[in-house]
C-alpha atoms as a PDB file:
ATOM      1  CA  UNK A   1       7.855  16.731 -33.865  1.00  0.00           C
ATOM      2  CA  UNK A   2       4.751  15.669 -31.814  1.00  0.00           C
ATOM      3  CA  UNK A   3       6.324  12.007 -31.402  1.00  0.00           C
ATOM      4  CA  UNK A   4       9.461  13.884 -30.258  1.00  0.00           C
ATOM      5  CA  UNK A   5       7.273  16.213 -27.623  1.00  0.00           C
ATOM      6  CA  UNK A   6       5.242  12.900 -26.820  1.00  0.00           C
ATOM      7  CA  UNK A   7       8.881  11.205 -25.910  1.00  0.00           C
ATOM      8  CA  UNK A   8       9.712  13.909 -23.749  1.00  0.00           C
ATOM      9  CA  UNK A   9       6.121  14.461 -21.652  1.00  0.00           C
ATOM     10  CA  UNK A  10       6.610  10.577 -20.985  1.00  0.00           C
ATOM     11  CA  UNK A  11       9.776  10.466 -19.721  1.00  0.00           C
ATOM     12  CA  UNK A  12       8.966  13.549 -17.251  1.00  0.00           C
ATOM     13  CA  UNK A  13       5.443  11.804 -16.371  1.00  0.00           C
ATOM     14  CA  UNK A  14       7.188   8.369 -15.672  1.00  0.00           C
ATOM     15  CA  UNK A  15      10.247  10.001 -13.470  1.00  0.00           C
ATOM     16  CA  UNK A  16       7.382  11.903 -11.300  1.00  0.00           C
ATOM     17  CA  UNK A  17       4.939   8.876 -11.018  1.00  0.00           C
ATOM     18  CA  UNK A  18       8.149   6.874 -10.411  1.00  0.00           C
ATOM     19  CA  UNK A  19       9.532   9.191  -7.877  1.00  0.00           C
ATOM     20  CA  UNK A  20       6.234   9.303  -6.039  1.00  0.00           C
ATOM     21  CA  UNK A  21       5.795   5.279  -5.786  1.00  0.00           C
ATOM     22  CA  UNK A  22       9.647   5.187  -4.293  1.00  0.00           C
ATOM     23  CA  UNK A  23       8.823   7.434  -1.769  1.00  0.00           C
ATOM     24  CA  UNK A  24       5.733   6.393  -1.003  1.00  0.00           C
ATOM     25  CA  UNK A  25       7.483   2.863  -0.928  1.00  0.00           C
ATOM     26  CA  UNK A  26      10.771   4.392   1.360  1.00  0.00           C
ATOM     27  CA  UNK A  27       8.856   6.394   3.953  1.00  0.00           C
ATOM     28  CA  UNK A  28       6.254   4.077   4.644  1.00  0.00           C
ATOM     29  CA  UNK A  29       8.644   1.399   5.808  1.00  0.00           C
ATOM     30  CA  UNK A  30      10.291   4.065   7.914  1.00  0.00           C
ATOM     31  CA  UNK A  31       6.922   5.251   9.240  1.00  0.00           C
ATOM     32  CA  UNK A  32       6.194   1.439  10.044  1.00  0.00           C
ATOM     33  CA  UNK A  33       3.394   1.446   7.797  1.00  0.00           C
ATOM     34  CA  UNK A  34       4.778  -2.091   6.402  1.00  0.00           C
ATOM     35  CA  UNK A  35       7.086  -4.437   6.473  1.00  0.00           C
ATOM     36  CA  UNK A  36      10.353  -4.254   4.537  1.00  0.00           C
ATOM     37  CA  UNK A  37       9.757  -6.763   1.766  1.00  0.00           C
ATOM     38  CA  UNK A  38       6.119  -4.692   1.189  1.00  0.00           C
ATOM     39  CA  UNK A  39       8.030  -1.622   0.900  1.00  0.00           C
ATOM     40  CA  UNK A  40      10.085  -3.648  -1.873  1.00  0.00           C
ATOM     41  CA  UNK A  41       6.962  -4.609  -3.709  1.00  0.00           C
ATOM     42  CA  UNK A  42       5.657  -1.356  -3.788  1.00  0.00           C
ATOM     43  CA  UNK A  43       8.818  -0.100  -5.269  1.00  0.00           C
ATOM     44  CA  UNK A  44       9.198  -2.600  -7.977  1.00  0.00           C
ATOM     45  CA  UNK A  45       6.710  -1.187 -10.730  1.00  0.00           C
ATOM     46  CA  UNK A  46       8.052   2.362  -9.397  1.00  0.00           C
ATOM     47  CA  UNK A  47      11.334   0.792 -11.238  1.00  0.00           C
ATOM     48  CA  UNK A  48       9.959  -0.255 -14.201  1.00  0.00           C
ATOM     49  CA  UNK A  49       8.047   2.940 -14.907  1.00  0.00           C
ATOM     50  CA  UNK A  50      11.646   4.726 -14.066  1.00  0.00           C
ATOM     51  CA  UNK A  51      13.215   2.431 -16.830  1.00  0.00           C
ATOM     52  CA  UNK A  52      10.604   3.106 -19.137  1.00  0.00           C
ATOM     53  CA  UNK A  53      10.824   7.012 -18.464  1.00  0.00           C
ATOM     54  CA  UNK A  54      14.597   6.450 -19.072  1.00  0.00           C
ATOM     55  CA  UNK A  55      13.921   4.911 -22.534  1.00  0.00           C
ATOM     56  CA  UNK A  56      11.206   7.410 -23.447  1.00  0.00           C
ATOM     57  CA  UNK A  57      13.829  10.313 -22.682  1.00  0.00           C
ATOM     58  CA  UNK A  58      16.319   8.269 -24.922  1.00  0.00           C
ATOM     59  CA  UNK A  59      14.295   8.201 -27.713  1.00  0.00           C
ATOM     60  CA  UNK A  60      13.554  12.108 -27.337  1.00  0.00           C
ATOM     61  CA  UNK A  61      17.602  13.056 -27.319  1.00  0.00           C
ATOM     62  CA  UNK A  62      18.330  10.690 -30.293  1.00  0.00           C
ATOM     63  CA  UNK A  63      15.656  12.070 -32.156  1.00  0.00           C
ATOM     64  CA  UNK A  64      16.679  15.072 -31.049  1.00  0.00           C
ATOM     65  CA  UNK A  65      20.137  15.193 -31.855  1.00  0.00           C
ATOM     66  CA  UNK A  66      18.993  13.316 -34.972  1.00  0.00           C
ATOM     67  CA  UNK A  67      16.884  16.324 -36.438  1.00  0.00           C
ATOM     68  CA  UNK A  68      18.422  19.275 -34.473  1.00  0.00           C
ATOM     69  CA  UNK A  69      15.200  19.813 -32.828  1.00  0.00           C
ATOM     70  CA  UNK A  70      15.215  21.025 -29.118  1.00  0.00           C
ATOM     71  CA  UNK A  71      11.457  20.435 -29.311  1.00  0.00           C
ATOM     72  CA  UNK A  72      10.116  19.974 -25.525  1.00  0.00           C
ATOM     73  CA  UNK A  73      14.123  19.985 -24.209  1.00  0.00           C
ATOM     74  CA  UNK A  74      12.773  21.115 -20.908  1.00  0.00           C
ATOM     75  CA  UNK A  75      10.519  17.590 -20.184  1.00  0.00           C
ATOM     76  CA  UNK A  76      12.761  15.683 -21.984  1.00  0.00           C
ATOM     77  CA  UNK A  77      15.992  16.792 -19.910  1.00  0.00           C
ATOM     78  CA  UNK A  78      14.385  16.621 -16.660  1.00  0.00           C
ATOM     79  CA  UNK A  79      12.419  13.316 -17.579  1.00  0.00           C
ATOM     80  CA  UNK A  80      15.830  11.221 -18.573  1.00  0.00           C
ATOM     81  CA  UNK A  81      17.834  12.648 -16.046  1.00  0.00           C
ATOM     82  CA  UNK A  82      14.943  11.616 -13.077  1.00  0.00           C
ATOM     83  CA  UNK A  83      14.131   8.468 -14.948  1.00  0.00           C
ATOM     84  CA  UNK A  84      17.561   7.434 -14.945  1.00  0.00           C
ATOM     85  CA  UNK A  85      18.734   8.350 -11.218  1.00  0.00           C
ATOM     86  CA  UNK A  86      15.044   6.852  -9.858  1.00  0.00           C
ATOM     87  CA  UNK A  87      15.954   3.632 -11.891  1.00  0.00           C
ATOM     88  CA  UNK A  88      19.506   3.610 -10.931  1.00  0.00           C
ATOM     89  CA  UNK A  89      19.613   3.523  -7.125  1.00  0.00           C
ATOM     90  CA  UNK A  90      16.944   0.164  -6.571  1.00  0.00           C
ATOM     91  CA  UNK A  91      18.948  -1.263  -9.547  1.00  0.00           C
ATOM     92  CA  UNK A  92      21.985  -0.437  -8.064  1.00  0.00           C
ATOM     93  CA  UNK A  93      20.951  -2.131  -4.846  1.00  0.00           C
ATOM     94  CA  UNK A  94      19.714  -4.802  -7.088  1.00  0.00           C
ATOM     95  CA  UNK A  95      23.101  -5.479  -8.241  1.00  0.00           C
ATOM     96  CA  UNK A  96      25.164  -5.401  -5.086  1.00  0.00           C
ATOM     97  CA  UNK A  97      21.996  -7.934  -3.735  1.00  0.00           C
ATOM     98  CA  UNK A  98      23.728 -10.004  -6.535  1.00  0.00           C
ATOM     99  CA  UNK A  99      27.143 -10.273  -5.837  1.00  0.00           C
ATOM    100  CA  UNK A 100      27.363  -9.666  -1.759  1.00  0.00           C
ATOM    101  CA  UNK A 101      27.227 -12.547   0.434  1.00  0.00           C
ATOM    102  CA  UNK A 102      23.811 -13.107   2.387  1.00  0.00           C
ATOM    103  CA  UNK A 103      25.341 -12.165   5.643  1.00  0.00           C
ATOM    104  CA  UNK A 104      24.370  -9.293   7.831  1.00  0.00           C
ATOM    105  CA  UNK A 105      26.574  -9.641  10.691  1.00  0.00           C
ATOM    106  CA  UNK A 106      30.071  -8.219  10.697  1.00  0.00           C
ATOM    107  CA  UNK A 107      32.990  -8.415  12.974  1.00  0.00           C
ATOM    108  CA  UNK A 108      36.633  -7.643  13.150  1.00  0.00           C
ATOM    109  CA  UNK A 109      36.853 -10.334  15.463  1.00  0.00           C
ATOM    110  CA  UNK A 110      35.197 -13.207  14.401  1.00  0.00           C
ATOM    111  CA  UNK A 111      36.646 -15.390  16.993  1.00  0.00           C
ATOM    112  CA  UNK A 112      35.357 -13.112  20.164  1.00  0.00           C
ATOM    113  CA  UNK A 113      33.197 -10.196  18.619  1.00  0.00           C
ATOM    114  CA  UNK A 114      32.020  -7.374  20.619  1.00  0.00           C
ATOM    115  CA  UNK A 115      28.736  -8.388  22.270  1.00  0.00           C
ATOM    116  CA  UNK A 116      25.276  -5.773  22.595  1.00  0.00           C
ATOM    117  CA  UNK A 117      24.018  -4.833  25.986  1.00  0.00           C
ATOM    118  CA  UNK A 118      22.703  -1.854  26.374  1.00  0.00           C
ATOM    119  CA  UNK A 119      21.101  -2.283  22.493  1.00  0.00           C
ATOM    120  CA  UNK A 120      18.685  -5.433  23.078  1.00  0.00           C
ATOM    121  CA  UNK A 121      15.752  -3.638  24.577  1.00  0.00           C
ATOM    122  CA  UNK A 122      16.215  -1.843  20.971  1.00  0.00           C
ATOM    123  CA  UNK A 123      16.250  -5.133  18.990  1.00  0.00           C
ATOM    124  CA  UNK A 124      13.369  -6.768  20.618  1.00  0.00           C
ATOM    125  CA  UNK A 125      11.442  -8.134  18.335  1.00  0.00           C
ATOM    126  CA  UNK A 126      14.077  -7.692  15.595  1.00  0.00           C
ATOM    127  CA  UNK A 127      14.087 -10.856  12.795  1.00  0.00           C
ATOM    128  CA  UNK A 128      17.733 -10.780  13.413  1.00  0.00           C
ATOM    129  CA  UNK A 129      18.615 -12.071  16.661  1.00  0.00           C
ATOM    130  CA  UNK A 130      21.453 -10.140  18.773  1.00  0.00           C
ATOM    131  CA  UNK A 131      23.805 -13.285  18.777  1.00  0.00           C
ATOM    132  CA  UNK A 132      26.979 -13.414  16.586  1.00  0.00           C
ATOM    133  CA  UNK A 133      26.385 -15.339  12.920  1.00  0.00           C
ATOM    134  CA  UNK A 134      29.820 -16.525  12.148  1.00  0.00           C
ATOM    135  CA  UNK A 135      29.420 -20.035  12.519  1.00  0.00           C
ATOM    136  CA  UNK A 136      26.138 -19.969  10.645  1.00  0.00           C
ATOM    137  CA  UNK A 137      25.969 -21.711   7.013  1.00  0.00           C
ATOM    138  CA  UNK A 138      24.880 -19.393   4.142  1.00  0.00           C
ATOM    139  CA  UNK A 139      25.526 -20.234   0.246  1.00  0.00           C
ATOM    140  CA  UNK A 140      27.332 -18.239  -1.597  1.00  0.00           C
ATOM    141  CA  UNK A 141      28.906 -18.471  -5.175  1.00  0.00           C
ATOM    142  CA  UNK A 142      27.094 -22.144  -5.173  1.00  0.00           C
ATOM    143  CA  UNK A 143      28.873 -23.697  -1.679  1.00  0.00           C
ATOM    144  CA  UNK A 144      28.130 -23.751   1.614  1.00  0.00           C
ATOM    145  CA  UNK A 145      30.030 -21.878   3.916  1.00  0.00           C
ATOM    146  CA  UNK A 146      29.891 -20.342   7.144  1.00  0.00           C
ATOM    147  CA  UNK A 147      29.164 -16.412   7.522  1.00  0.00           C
ATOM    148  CA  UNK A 148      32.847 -15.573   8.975  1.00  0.00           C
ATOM    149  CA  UNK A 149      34.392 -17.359   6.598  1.00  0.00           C
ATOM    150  CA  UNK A 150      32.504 -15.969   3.556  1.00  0.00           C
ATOM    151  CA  UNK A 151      33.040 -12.404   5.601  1.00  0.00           C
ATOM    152  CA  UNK A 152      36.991 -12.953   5.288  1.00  0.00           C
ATOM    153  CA  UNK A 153      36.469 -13.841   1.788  1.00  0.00           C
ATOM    154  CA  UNK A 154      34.744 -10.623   0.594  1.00  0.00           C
ATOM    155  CA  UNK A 155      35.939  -8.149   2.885  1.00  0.00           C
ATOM    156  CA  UNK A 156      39.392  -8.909   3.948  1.00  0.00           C
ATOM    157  CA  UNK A 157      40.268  -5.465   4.725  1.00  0.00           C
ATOM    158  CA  UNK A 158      38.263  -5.830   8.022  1.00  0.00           C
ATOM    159  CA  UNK A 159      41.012  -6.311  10.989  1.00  0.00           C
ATOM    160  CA  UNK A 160      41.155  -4.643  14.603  1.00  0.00           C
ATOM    161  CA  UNK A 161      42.383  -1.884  15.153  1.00  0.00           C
ATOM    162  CA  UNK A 162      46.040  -2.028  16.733  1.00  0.00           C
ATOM    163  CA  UNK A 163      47.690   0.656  18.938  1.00  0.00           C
ATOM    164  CA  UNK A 164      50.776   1.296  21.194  1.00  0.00           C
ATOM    165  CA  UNK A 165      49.015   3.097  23.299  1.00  0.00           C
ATOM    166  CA  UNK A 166      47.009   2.994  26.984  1.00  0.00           C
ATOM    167  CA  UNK A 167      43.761   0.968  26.246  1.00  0.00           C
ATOM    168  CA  UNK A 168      42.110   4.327  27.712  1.00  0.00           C
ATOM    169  CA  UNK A 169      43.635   6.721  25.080  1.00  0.00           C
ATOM    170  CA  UNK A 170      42.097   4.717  22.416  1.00  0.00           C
ATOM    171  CA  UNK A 171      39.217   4.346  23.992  1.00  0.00           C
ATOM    172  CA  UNK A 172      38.317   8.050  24.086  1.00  0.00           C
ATOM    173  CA  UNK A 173      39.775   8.481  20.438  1.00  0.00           C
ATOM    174  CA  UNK A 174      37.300   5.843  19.293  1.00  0.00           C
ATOM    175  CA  UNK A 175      34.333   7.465  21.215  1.00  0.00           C
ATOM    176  CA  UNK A 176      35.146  11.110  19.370  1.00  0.00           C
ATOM    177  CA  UNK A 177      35.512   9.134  15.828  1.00  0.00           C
ATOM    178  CA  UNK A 178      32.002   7.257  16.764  1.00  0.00           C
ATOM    179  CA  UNK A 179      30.515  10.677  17.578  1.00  0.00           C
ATOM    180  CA  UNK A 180      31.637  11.627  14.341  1.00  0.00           C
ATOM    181  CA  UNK A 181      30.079   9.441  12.245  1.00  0.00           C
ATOM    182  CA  UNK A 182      27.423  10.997   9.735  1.00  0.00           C
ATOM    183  CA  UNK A 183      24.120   9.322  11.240  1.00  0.00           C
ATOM    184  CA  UNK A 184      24.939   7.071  14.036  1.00  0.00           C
ATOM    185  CA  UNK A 185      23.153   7.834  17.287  1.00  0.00           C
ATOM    186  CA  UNK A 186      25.344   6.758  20.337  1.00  0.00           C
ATOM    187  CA  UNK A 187      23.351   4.016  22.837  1.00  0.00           C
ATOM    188  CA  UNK A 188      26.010   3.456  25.549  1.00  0.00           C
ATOM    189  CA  UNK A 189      29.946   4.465  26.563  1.00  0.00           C
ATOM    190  CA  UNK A 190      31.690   3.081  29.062  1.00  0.00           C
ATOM    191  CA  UNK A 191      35.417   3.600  29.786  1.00  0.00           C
ATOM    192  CA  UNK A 192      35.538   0.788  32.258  1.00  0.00           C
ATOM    193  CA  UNK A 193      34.351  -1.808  30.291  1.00  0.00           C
ATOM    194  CA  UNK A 194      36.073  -0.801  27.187  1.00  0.00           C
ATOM    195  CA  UNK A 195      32.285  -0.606  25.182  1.00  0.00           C
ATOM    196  CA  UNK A 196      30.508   2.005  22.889  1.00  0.00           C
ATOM    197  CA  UNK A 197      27.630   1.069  21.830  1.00  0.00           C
ATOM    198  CA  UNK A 198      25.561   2.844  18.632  1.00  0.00           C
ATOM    199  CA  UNK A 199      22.799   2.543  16.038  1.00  0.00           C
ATOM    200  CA  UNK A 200      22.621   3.459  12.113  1.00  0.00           C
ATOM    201  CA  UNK A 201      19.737   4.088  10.324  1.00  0.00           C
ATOM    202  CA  UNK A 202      19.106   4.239   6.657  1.00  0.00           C
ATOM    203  CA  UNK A 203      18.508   7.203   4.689  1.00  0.00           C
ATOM    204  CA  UNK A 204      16.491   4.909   2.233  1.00  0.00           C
ATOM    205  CA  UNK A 205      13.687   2.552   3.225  1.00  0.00           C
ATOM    206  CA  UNK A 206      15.062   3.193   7.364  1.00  0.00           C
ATOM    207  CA  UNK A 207      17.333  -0.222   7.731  1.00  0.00           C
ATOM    208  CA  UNK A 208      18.482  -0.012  11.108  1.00  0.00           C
ATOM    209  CA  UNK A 209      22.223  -1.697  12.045  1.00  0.00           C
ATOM    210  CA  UNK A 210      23.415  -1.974  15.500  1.00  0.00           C
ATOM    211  CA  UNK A 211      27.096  -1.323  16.307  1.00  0.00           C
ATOM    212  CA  UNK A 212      29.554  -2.512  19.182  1.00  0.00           C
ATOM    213  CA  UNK A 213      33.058  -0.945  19.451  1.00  0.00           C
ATOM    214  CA  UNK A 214      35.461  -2.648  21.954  1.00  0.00           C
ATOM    215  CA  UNK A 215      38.350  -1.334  23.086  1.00  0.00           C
ATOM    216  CA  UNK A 216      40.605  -3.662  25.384  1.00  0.00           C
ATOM    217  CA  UNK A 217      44.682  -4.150  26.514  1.00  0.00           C
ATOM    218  CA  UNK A 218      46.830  -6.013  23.766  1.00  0.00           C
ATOM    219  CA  UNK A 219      49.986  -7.072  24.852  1.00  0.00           C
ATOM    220  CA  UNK A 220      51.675  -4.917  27.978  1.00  0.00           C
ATOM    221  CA  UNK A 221      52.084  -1.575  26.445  1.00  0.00           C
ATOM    222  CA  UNK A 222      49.424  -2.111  23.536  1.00  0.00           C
ATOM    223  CA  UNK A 223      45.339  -1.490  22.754  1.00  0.00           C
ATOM    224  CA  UNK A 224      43.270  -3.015  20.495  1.00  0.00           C
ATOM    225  CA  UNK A 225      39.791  -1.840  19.089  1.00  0.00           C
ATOM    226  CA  UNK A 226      37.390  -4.091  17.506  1.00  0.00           C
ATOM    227  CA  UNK A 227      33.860  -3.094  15.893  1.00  0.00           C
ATOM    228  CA  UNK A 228      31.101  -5.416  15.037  1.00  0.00           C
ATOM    229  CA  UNK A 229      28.018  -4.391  12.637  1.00  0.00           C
ATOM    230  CA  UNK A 230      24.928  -6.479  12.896  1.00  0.00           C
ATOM    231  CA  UNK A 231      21.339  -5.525  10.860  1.00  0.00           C
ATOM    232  CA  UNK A 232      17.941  -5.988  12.834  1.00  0.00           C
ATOM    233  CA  UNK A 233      16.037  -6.973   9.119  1.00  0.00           C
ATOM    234  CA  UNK A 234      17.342  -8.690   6.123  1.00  0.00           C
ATOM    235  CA  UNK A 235      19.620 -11.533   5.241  1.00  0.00           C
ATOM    236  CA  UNK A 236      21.800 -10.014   2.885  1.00  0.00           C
ATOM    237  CA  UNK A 237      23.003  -6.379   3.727  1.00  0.00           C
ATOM    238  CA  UNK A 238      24.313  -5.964   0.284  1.00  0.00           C
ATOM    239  CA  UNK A 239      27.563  -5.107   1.611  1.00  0.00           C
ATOM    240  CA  UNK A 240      26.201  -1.895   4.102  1.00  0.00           C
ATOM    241  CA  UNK A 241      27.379  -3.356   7.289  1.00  0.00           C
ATOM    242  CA  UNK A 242      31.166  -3.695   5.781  1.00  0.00           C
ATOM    243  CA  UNK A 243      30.999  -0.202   4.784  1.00  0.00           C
ATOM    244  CA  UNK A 244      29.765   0.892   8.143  1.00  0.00           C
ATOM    245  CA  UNK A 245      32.642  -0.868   9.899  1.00  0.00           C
ATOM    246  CA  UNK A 246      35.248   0.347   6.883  1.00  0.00           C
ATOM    247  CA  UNK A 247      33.891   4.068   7.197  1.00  0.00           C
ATOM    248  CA  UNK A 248      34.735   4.038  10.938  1.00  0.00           C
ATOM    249  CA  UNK A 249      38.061   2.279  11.134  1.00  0.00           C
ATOM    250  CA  UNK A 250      39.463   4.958   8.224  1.00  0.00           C
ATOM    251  CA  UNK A 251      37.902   7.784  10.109  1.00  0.00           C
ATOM    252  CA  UNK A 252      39.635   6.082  13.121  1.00  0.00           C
ATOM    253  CA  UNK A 253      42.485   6.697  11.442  1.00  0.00           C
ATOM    254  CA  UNK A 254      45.830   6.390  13.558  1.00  0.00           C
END
């Protein structure tokens, strides 16, 4: 019985020293406090205590189970469960790190992709320059290949947005879906010039992703809409930017 109490006070003391490094790890790279990558290395024994918390609160519910005991249920339940979701989302990240392509630069238009304006004075001094990547070699599943074509490769789902409708109509439609969107902050609109501009922002670690919606004539009686999705930090998004541009073209709708 003490070996299954033990179990269970060491899964709840990993999840809450755990918990604490992530945050401490998260908020300080969205305070500025460090760097991106620092924030990472702070986090990474966070993880490890997290997995070990998980295992500890394993070994309490076997044993439990095992003897019919519900000896120190209340630090073992909370202990496994917060072990197992602090562990979960870095090593969840981890994994889609794995299999994404190092790009960080989307575009339903690869060819002509919507351009920033009234974002650069936000990305000064951003690693990530404000200039398209497509043509730009990356490796990915052990070739070389350039960051368009790998794009078309993973996410082929990503196409413009076509309309028979007045350029202007879907203009305004696009500006109300943008507005829409859970945590994007609106930079610039401008009927005119067919452009809405935007930012996203991370709820974890604060990774900040600039976004360019174009709306222009296609054809004589037709509109099209393109987005583009580009990250100030980072070489691989780990697939964020994709679902940024997916989330908005299905809320678009039509």
């Amino acid at each position: 019985m003490r070996a299954q109490k033990f179990a269970a006070l060491l899964s709840l003391g990993c999840f809450v020293v755990s918990a604490a490094i992530g945050l401490v790890a998260s908020y300080g790279t969205r305070l500025n406090w460090w760097e991106y990558e620092t924030g990472l290395k702070i986090l990474a024994p966070g993880v490890v205590i997290a997995v070990v918390g998980s295992l500890a609160g394993a070994l309490w519910m076997a044993r439990a189970l095992g003897i019919n005991d519900s000896a120190g249920w209340r630090f073992g339940v909370l202990g496994l469960a917060g072990s197992l979701l602090v562990a979960f989302v870095p090593l969840n990240q981890l994994r889609l790190y794995l299999i994404s392509p190092p790009i960080h630069d989307i575009s339903t238009d690869v060819e002509y992709p919507p351009q920033f304006k009234a974002l650069l004075p936000l990305r000064a001094g951003a690693s990530n320059g404000p200039d398209y990547d497509g043509m730009k070699l990356v490796t990915y599943g052990g070739r070389k290949t350039h960051v368009a074509a790998a794009q078309k490769k993973v996410y082929p789902d990503i196409r413009a947005n076509l309309q028979l409708e007045k350029p202007a109509v879907l203009f305004w439609h696009g500006f109300e879906t943008a507005k829409r969107m859970s945590g994007w902050h609106i930079v610039y609109f401008n009927e005119q010039d067919g452009m809405i501009e935007a930012s996203f922002t991370s709820f974890w670690f604060g990774l900040t992703s600039d976004i360019a919606i174009r709306v222009k004539k296609a054809g004589k009686i037709g509109a099209r809409l393109d987005i583009r999705a580009k990250s100030r930090t980072g070489e691989n998004d780990m697939g964020m930017n994709a679902a940024l541009v997916r989330d908005y073209m299905n809320a678009l709708g039509r």
